[in-house]
PDB file of N, CA and C in Angstrom:
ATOM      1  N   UNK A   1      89.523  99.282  96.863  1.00  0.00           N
ATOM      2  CA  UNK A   1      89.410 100.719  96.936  1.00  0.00           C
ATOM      3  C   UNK A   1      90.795 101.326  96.995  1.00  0.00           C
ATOM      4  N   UNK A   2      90.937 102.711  96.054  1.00  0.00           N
ATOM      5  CA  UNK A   2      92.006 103.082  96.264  1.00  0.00           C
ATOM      6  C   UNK A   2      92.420 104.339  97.102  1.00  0.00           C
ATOM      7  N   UNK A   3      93.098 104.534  97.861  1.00  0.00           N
ATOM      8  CA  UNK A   3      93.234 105.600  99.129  1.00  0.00           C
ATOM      9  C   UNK A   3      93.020 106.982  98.308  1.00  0.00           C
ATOM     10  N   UNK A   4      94.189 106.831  97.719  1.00  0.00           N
ATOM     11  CA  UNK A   4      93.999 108.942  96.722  1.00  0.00           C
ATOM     12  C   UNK A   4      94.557 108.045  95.623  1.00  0.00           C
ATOM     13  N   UNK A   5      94.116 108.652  94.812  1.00  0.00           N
ATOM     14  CA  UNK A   5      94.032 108.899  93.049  1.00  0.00           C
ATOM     15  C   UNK A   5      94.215 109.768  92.345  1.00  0.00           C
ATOM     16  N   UNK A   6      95.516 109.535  92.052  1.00  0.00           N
ATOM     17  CA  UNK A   6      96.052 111.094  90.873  1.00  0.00           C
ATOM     18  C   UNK A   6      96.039 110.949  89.699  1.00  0.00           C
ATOM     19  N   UNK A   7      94.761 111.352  89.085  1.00  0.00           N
ATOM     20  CA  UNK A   7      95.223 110.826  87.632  1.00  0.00           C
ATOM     21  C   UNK A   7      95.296 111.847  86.741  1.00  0.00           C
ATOM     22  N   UNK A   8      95.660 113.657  87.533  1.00  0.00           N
ATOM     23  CA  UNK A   8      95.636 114.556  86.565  1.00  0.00           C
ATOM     24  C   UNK A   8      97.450 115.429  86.850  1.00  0.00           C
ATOM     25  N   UNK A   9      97.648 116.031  86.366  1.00  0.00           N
ATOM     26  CA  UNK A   9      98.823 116.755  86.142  1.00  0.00           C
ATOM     27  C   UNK A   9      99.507 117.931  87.763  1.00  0.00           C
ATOM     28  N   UNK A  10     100.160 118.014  88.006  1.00  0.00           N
ATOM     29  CA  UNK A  10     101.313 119.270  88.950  1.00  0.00           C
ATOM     30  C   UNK A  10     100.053 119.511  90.570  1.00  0.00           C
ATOM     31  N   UNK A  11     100.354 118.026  91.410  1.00  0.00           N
ATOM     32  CA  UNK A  11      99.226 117.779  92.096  1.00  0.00           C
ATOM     33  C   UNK A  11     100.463 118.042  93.198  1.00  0.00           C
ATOM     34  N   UNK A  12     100.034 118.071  94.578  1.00  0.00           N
ATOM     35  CA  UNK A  12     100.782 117.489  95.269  1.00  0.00           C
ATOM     36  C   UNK A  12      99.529 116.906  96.853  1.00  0.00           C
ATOM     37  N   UNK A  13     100.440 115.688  96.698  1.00  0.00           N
ATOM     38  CA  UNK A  13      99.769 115.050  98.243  1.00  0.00           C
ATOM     39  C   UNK A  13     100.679 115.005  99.222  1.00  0.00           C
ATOM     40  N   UNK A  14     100.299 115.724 100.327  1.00  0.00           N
ATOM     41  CA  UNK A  14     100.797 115.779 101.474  1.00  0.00           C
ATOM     42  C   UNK A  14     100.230 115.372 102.746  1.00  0.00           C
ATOM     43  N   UNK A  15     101.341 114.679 103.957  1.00  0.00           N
ATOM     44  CA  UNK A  15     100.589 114.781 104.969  1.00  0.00           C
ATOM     45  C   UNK A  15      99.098 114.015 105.125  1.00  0.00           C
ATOM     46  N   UNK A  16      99.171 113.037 104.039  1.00  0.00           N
ATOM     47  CA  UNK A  16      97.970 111.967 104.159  1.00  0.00           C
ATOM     48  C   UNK A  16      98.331 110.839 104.985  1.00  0.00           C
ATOM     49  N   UNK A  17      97.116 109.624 105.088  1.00  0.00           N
ATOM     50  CA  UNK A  17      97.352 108.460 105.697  1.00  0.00           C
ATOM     51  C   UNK A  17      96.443 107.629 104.665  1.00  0.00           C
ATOM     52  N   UNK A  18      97.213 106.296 104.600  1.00  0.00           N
ATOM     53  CA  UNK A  18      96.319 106.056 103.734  1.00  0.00           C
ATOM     54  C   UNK A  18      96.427 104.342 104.127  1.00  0.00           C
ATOM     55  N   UNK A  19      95.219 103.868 104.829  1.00  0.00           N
ATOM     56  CA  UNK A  19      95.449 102.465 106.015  1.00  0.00           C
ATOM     57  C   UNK A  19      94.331 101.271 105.103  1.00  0.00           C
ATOM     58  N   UNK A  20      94.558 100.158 105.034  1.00  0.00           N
ATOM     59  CA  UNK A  20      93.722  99.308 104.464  1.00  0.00           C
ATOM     60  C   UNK A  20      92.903  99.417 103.449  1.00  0.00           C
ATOM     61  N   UNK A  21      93.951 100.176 102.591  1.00  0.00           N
ATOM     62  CA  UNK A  21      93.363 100.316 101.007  1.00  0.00           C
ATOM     63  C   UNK A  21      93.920  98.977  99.841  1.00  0.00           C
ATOM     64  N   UNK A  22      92.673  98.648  99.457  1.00  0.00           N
ATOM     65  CA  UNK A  22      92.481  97.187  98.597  1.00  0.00           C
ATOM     66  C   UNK A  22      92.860  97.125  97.167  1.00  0.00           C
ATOM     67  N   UNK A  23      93.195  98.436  96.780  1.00  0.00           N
ATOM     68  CA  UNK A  23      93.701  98.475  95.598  1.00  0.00           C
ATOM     69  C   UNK A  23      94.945  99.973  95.753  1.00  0.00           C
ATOM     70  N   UNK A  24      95.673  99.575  96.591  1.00  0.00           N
ATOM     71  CA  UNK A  24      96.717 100.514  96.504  1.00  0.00           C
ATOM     72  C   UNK A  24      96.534 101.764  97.393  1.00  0.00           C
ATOM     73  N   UNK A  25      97.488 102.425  98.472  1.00  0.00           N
ATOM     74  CA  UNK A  25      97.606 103.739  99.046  1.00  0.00           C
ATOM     75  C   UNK A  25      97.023 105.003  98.226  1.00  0.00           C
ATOM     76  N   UNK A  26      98.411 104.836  97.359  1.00  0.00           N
ATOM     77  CA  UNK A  26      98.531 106.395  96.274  1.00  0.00           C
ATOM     78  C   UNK A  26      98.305 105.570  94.620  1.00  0.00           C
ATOM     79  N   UNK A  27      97.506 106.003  94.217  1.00  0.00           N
ATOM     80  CA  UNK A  27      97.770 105.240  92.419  1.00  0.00           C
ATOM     81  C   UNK A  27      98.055 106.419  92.082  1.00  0.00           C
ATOM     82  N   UNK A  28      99.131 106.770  91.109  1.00  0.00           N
ATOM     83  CA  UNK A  28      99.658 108.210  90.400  1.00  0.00           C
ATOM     84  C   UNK A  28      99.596 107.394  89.435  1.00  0.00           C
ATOM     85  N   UNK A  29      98.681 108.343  88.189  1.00  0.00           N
ATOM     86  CA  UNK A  29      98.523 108.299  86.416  1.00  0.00           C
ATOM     87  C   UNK A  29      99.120 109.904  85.707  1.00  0.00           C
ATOM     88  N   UNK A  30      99.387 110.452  86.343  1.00  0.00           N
ATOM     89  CA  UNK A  30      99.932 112.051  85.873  1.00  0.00           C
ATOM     90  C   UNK A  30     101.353 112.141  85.655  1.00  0.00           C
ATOM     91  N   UNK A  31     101.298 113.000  85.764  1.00  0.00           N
ATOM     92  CA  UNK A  31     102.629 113.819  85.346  1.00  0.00           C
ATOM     93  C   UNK A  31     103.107 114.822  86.486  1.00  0.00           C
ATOM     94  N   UNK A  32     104.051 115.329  86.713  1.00  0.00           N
ATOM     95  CA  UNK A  32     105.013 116.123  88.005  1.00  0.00           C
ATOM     96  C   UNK A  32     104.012 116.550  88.987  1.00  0.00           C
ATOM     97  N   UNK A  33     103.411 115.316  89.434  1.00  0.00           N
ATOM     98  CA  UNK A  33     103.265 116.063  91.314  1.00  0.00           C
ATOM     99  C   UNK A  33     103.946 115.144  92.301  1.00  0.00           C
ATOM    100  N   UNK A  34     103.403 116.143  93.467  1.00  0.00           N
ATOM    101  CA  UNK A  34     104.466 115.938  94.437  1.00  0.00           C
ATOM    102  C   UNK A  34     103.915 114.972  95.151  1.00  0.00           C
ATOM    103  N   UNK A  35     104.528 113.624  95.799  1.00  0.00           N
ATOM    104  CA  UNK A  35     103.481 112.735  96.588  1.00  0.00           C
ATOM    105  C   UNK A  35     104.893 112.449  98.385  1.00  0.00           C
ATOM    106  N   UNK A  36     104.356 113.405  98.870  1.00  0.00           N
ATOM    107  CA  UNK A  36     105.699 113.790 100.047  1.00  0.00           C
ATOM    108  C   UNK A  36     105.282 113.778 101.634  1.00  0.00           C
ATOM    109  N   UNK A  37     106.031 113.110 102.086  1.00  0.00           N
ATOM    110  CA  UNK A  37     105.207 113.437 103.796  1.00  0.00           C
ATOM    111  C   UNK A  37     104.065 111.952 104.078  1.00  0.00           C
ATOM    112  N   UNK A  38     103.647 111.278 103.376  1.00  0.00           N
ATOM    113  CA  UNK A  38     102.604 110.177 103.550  1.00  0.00           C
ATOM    114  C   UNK A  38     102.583 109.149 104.675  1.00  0.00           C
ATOM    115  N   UNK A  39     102.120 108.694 105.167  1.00  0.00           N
ATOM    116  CA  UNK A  39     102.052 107.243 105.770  1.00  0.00           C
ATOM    117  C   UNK A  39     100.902 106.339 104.891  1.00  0.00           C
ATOM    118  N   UNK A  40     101.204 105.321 104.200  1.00  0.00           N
ATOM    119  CA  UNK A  40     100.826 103.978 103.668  1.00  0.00           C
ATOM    120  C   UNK A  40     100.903 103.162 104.703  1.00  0.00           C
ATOM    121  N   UNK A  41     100.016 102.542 105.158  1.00  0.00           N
ATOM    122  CA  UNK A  41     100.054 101.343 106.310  1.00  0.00           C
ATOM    123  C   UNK A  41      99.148 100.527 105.289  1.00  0.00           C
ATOM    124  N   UNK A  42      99.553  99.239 105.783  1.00  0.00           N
ATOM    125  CA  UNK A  42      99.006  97.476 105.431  1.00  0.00           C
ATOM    126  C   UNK A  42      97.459  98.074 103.956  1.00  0.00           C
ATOM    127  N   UNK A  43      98.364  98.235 103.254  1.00  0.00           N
ATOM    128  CA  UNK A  43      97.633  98.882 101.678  1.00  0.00           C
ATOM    129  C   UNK A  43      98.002  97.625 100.206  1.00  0.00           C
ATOM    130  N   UNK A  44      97.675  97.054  99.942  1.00  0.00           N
ATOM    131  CA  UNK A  44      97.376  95.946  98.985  1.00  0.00           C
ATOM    132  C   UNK A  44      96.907  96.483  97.676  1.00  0.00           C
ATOM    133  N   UNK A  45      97.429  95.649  96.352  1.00  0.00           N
ATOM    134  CA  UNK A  45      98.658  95.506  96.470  1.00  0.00           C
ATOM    135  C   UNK A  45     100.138  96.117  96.573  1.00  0.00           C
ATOM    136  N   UNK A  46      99.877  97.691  96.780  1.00  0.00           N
ATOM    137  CA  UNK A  46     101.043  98.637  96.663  1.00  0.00           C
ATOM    138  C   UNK A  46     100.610  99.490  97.572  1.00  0.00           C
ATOM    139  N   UNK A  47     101.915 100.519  98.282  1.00  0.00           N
ATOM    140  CA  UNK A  47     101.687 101.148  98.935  1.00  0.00           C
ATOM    141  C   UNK A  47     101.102 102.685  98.207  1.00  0.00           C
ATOM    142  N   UNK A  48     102.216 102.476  97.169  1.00  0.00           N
ATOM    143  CA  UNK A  48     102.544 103.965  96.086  1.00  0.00           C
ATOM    144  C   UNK A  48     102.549 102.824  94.960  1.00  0.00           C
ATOM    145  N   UNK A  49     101.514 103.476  94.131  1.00  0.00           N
ATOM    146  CA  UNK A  49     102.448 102.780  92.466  1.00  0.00           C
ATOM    147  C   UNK A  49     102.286 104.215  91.654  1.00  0.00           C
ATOM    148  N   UNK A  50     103.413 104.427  90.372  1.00  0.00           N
ATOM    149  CA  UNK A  50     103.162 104.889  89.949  1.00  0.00           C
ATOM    150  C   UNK A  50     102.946 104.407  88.326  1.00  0.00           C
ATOM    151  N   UNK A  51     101.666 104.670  87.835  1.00  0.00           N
ATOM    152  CA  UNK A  51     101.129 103.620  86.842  1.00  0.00           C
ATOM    153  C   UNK A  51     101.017 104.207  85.304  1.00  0.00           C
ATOM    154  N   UNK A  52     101.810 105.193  85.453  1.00  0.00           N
ATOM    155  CA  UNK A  52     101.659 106.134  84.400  1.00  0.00           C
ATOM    156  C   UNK A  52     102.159 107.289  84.190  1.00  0.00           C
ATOM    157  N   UNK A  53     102.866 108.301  83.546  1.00  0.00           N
ATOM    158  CA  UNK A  53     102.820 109.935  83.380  1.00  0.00           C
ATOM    159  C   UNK A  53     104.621 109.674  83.433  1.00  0.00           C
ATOM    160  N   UNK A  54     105.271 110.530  84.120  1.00  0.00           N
ATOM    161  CA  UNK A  54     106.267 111.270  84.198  1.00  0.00           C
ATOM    162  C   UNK A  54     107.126 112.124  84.827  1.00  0.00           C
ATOM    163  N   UNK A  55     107.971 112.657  85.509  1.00  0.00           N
ATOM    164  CA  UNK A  55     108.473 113.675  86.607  1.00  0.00           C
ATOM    165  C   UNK A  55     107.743 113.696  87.939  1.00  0.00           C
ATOM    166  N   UNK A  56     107.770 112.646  88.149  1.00  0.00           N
ATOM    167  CA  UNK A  56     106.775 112.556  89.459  1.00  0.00           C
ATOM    168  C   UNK A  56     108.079 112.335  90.467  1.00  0.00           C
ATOM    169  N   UNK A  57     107.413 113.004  91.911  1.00  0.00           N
ATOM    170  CA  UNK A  57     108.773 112.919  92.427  1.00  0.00           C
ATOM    171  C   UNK A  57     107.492 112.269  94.103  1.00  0.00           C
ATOM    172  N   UNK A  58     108.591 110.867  94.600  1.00  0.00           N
ATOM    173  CA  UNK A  58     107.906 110.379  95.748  1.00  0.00           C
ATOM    174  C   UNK A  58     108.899 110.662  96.629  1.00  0.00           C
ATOM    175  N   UNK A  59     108.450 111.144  97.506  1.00  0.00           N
ATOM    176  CA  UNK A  59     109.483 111.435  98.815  1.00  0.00           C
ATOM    177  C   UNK A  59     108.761 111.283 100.184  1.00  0.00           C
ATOM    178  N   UNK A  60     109.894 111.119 100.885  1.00  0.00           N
ATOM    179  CA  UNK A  60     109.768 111.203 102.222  1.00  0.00           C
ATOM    180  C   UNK A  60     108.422 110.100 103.014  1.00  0.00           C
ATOM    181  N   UNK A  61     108.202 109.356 101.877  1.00  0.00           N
ATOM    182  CA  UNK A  61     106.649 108.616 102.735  1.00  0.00           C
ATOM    183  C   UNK A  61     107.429 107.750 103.738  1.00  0.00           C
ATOM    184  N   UNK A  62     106.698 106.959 104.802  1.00  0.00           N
ATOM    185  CA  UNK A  62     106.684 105.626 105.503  1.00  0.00           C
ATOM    186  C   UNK A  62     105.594 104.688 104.553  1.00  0.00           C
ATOM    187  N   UNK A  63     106.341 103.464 104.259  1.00  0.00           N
ATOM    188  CA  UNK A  63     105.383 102.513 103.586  1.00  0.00           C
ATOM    189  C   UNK A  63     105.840 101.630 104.779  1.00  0.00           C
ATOM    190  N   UNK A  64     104.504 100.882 104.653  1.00  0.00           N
ATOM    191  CA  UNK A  64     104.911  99.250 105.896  1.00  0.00           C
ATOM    192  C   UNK A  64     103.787  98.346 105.568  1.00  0.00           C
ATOM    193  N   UNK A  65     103.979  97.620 105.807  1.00  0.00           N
ATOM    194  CA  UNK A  65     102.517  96.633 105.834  1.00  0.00           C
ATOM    195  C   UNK A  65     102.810  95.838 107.314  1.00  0.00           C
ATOM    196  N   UNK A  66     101.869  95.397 107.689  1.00  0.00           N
ATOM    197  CA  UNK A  66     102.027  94.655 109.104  1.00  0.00           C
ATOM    198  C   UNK A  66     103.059  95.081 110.156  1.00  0.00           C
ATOM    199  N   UNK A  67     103.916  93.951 110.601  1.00  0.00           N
ATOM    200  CA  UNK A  67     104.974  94.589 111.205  1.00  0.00           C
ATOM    201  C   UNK A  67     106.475  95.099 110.515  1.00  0.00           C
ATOM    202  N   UNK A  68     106.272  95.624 109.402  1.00  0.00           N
ATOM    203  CA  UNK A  68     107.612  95.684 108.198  1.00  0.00           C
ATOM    204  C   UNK A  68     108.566  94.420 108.265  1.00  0.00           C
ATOM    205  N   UNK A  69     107.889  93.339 108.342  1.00  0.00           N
ATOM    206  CA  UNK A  69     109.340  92.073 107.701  1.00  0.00           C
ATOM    207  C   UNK A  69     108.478  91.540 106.552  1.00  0.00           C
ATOM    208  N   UNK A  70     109.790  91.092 106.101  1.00  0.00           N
ATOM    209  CA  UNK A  70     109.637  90.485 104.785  1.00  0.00           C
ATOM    210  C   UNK A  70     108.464  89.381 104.394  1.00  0.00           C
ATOM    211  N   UNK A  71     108.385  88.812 105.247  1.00  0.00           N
ATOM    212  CA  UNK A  71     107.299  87.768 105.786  1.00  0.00           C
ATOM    213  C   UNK A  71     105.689  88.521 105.658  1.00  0.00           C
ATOM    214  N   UNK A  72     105.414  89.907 105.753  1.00  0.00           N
ATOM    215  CA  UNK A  72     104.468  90.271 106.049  1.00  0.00           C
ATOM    216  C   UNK A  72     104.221  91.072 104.123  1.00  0.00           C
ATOM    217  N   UNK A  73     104.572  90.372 103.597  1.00  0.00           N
ATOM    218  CA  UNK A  73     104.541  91.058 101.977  1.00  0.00           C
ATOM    219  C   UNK A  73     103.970  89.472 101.108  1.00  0.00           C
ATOM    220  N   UNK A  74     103.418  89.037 100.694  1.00  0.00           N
ATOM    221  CA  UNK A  74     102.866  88.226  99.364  1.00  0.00           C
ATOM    222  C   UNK A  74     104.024  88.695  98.176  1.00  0.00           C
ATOM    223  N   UNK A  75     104.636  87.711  97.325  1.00  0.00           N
ATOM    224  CA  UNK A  75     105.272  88.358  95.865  1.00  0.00           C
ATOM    225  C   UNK A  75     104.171  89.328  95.262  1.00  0.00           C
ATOM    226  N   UNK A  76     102.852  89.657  95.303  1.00  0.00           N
ATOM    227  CA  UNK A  76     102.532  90.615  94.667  1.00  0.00           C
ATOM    228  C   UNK A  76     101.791  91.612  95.006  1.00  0.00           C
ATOM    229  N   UNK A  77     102.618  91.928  96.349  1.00  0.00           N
ATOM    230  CA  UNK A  77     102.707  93.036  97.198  1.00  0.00           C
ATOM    231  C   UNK A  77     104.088  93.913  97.052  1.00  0.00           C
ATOM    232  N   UNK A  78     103.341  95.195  96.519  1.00  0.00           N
ATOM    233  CA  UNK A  78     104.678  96.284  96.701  1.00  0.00           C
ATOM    234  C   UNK A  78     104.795  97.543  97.518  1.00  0.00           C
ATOM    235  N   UNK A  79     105.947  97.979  98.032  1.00  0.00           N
ATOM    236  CA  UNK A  79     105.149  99.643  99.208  1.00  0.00           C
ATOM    237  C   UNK A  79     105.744 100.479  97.789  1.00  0.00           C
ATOM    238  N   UNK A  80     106.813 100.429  97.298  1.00  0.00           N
ATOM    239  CA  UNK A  80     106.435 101.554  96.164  1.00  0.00           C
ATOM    240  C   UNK A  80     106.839 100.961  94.718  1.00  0.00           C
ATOM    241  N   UNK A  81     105.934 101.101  93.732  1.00  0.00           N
ATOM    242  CA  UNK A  81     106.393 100.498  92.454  1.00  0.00           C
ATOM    243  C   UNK A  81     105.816 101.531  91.742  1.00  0.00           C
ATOM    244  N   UNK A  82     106.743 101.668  90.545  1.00  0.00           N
ATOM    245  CA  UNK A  82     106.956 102.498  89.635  1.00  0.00           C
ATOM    246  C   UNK A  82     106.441 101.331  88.510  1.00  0.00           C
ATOM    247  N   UNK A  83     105.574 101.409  87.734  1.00  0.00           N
ATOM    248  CA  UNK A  83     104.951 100.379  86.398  1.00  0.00           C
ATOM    249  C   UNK A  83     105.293 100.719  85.640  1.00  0.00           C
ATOM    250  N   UNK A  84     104.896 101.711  85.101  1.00  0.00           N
ATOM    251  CA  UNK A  84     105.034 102.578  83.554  1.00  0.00           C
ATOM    252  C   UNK A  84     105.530 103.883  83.554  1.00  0.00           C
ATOM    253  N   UNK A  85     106.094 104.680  83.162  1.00  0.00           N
ATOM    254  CA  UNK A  85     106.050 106.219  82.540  1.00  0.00           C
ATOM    255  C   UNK A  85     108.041 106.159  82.721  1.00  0.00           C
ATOM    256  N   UNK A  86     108.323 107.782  83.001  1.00  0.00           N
ATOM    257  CA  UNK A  86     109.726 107.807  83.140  1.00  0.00           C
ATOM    258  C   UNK A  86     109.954 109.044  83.920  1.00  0.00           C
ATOM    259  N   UNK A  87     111.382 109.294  84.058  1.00  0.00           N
ATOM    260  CA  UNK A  87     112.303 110.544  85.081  1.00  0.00           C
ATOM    261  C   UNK A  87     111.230 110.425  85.801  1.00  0.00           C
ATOM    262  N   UNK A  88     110.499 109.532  86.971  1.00  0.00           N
ATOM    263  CA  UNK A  88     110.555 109.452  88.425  1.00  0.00           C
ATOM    264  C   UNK A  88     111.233 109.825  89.431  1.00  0.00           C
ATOM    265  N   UNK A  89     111.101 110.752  90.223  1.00  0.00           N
ATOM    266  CA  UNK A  89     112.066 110.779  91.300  1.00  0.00           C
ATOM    267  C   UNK A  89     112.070 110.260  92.548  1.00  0.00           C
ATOM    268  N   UNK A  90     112.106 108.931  92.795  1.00  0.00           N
ATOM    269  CA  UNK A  90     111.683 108.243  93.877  1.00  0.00           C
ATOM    270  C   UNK A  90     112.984 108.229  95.273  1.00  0.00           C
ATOM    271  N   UNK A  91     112.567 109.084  96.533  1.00  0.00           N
ATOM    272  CA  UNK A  91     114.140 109.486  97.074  1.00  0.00           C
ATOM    273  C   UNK A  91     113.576 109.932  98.697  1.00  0.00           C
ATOM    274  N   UNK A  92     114.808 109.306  99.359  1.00  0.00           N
ATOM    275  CA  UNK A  92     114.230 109.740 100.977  1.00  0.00           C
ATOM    276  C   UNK A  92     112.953 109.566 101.743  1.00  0.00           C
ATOM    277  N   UNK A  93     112.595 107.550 100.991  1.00  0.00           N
ATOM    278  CA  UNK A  93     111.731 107.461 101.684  1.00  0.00           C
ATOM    279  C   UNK A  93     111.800 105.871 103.023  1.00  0.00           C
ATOM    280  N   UNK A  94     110.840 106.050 104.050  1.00  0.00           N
ATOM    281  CA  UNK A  94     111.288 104.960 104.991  1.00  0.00           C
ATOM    282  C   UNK A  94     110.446 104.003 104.241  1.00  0.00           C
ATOM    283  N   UNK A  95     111.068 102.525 103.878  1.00  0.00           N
ATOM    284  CA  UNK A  95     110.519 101.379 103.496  1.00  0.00           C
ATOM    285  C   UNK A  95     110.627 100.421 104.536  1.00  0.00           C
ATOM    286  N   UNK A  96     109.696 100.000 104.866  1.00  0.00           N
ATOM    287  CA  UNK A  96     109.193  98.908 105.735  1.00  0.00           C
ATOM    288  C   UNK A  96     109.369  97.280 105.167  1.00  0.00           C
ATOM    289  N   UNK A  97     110.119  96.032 104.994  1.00  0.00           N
ATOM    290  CA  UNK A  97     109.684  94.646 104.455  1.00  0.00           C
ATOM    291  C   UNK A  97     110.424  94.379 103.225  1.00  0.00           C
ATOM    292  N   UNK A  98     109.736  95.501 102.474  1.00  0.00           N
ATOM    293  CA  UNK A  98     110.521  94.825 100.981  1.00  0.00           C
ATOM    294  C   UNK A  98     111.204  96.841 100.531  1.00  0.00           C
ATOM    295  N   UNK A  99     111.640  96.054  99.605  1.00  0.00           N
ATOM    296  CA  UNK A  99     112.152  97.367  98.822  1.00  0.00           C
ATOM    297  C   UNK A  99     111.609  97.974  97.754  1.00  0.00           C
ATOM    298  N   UNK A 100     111.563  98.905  97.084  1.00  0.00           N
ATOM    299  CA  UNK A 100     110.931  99.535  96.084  1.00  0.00           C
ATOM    300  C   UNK A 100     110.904  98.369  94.860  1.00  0.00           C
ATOM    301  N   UNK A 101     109.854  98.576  94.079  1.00  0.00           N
ATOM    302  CA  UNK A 101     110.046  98.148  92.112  1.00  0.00           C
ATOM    303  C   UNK A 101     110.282  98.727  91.497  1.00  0.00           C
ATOM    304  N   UNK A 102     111.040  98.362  90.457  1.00  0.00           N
ATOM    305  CA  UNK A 102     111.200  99.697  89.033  1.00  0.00           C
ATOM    306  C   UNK A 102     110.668  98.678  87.816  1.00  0.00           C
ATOM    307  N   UNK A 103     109.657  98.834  87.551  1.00  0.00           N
ATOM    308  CA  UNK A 103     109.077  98.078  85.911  1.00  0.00           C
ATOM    309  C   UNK A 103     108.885  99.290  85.151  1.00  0.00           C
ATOM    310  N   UNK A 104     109.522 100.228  85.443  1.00  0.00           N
ATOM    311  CA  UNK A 104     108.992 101.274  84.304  1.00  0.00           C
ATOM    312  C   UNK A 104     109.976 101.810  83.984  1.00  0.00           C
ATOM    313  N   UNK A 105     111.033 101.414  83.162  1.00  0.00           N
ATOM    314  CA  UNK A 105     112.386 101.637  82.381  1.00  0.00           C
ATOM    315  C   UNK A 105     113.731 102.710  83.782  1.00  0.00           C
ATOM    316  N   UNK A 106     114.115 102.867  82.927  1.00  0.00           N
ATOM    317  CA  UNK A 106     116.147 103.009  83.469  1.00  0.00           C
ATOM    318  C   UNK A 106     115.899 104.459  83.266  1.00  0.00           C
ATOM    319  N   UNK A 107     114.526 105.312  83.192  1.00  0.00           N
ATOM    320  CA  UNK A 107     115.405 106.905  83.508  1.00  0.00           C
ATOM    321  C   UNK A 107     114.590 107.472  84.825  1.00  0.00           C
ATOM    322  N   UNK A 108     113.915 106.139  85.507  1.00  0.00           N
ATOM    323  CA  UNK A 108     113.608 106.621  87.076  1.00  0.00           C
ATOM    324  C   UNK A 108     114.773 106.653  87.692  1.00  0.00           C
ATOM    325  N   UNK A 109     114.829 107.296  89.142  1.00  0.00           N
ATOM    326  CA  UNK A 109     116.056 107.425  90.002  1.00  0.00           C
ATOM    327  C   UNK A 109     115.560 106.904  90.963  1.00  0.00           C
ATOM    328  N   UNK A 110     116.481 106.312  91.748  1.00  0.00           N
ATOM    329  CA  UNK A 110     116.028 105.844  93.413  1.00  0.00           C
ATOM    330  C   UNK A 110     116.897 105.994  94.121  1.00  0.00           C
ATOM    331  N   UNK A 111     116.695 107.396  95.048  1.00  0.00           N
ATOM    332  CA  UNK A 111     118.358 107.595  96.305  1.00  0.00           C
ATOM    333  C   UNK A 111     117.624 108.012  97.751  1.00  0.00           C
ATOM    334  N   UNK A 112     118.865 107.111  98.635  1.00  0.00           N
ATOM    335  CA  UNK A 112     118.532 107.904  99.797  1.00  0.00           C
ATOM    336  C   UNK A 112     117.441 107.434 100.409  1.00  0.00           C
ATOM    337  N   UNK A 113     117.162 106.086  99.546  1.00  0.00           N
ATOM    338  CA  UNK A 113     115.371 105.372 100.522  1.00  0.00           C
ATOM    339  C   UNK A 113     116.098 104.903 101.874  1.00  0.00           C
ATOM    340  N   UNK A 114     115.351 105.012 102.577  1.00  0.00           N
ATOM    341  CA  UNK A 114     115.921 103.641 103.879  1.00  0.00           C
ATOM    342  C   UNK A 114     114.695 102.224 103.900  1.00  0.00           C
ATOM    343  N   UNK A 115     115.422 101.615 103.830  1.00  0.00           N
ATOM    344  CA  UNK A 115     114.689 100.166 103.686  1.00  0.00           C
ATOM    345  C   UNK A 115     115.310  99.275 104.820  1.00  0.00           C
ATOM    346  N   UNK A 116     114.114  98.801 105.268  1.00  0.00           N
ATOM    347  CA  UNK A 116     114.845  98.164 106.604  1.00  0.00           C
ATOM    348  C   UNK A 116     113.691  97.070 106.518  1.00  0.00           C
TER     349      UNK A 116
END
């Protein structure tokens, strides 16, 4: 099951929680909304992916799974991965374990995460 599901255009999610979701926190398929303010807790396999679209900007979430160490992630566990689309703005968010993915080309940005 997936927590929220964006699969339409200039959305924004705020101020959600999104705890023991089996197919991902946030799945984003759109284009420029805002996904800002979140908590992702222990969410499989991603906290945030974004699987599609464009100008999407992720900010400010907490991703974690378990107790945030590295140990508490599987290789195909991610708290935020970017798959497909482009100009992502992924920036100023707390990462828990592992660090962000980028599989979806060189014109996403990533600044200002804290990863611990």
């Amino acid at each position: 099951r997936i927590g929220i599901h964006i699969n339409t255009n200039r959305c924004i999610a705020s101020n959600c929680i999104c705890m023991d979701c089996t197919e991902s926190g946030f799945r984003i398929e759109g284009s420029c909304n805002n996904i800002y303010g979140n908590h992702c807790v222990d969410n499989s396999p991603d906290g945030i992916i974004v699987a599609g679209g464009y100008s999407n900007k992720i900010s400010d979430n907490y991703i974690i799974n378990g107790e945030g160490n590295a140990s508490d992630y599987s290789s195909s566990q991610n708290t935020i991965r970017i798959q497909s689309g482009g100009y992502n703005d992924v920036s100023d968010n707390y990462i828990r374990g592992k660090n962000y993915t980028n599989s979806g080309g060189g014109t996403n940005t990533f600044t200002n995460n804290r990863y611990q």
